[in-house]
Protein backbone atom coordinates (compact mmCIF):
# COMPACT_ATOMS: atom_id res chain seq x y z
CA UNK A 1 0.00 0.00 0.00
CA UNK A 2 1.41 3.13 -1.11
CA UNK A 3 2.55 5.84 2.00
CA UNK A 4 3.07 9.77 1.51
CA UNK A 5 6.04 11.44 2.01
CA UNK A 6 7.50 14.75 1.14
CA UNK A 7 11.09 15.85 -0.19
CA UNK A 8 12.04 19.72 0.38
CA UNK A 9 14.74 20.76 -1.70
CA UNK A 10 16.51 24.55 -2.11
CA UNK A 11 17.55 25.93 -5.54
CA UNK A 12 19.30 28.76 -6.53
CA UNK A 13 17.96 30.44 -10.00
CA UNK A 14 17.77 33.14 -11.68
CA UNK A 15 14.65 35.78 -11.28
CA UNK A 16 13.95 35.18 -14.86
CA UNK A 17 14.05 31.46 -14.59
CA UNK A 18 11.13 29.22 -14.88
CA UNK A 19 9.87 28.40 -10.94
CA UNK A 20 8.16 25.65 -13.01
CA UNK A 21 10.70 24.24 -14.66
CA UNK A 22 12.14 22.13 -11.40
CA UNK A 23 9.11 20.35 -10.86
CA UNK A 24 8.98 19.69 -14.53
CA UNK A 25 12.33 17.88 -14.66
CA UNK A 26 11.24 15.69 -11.42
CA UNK A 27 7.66 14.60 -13.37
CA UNK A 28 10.00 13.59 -16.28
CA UNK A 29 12.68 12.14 -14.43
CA UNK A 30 9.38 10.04 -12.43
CA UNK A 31 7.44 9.58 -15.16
CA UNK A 32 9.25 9.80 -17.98
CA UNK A 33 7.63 12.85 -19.60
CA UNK A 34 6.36 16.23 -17.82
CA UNK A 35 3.54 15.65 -20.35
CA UNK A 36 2.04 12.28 -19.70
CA UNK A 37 -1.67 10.73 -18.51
CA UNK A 38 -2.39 9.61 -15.19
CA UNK A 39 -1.88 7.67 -13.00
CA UNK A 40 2.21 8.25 -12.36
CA UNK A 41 4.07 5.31 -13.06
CA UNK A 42 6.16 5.22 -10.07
CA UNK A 43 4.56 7.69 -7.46
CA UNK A 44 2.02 9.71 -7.90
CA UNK A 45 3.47 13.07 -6.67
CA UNK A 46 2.79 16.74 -6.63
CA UNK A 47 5.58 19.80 -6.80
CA UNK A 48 5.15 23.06 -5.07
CA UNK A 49 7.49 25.70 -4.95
CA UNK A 50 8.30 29.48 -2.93
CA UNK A 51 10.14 31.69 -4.50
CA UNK A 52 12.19 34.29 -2.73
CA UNK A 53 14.87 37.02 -4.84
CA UNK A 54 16.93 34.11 -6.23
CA UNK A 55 15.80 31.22 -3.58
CA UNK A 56 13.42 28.64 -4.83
CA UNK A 57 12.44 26.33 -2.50
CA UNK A 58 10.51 23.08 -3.27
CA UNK A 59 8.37 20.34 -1.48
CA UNK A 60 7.39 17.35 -3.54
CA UNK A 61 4.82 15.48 -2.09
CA UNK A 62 4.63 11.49 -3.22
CA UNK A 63 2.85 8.62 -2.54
CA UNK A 64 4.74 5.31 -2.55
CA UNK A 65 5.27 1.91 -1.83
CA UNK A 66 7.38 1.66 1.15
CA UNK A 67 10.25 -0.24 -0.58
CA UNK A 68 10.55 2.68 -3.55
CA UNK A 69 10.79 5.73 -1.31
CA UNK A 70 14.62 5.47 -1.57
CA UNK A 71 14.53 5.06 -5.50
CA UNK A 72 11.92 8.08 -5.66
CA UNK A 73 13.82 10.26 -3.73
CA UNK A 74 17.13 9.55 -5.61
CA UNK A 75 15.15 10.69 -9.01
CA UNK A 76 14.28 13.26 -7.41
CA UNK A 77 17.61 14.81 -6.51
CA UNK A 78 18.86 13.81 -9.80
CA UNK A 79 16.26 15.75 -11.44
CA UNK A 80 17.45 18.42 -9.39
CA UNK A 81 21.13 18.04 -9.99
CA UNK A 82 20.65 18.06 -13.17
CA UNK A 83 20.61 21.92 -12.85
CA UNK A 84 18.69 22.86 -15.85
CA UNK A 85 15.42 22.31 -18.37
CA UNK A 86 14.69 23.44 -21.74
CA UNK A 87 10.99 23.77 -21.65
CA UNK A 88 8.53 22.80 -24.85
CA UNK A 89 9.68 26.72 -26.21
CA UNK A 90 13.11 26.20 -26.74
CA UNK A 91 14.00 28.55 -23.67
CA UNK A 92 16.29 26.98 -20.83
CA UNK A 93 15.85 27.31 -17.15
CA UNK A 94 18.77 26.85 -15.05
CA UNK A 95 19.77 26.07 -11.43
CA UNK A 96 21.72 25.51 -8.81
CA UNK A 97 20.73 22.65 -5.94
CA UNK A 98 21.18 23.94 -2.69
CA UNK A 99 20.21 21.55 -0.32
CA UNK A 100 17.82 18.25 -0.66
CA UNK A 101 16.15 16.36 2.12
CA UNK A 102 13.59 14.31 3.54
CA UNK A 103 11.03 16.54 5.38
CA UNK A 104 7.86 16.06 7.54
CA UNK A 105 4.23 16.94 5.78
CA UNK A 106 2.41 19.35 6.80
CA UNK A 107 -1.79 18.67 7.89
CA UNK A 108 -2.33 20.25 4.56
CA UNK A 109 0.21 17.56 2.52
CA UNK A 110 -1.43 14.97 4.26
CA UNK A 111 -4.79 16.13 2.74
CA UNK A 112 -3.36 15.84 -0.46
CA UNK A 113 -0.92 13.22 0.02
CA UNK A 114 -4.31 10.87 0.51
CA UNK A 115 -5.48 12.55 -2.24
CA UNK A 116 -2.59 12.17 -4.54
CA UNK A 117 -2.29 7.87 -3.07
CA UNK A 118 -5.56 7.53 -4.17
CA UNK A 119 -4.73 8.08 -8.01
C-alpha cells in the first residue's frame, strides 16, 4: 500500500528562470515525460514551490510503496542536480541545488498526500 512522504529541496535560479521548470524535470525524471496521462508510473506526486529574490524552494509530495521511497527520492535529486530544463519553447531554465532532504508533511500535505495515493 502506497505511503506519503514529502522531499524539500533549495535551488538557486535566476529571477527570470522558470519556478516551473524544477518540478517539470522531477515529473519527467518520475514519469518519464512532464507531459504524460495519469496515473504516475512510479509515485504519484505533486511539486510546489516558494520563491524568494533568487531562492526557490521546493516540497514534492509522493505517494509510494514503502520499498521505492529510496529510489523516488534519488530521481528526485537527480532531477534536481541536473541543474537545468529546456521547456517545450526552446527557452532553458537553469539552477543551482542547494540543499535536498527528507522533510515532515504538513496537515495540509497529508490532505493531499491521501489525495494524490488515491490516483
Amino acid at each position: 500500500m502506497r505511503e506519503p512522504f514529502v522531499h524539500q529541496a533549495s535551488l538557486v535560479m535566476d529571477a527570470e528562470g522558470d519556478p516551473g521548470a524544477p518540478g517539470a524535470a522531477i515529473t519527467a525524471e518520475l514519469c518519464g515525460s512532464w507531459e504524460h496521462s495519469p496515473p504516475c508510473p512510479l509515485a504519484p506526486h505533486h511539486t510546489s514551490h516558494e520563491r524568494k529574490g533568487d531562492q526557490l524552494r521546493l516540497r514534492v509530495v509522493f505517494a509510494a510503496e514503502p520499498e521505492a521511497e529510496h529510489e523516488v527520492r534519488r530521481r528526485i535529486v537527480k532531477a534536481l542536480a541536473a541543474g537545468g530544463l529546456t521547456g517545450p519553447d526552446g527557452v532553458r531554465t537553469s539552477w543551482s541545488l542547494q540543499q535536498s532532504a527528507a522533510g515532515s508533511l504538513s496537515q495540509s500535505e497529508r490532505e493531499r498526500a491521501v489525495r494524490i495515493a488515491a490516483r
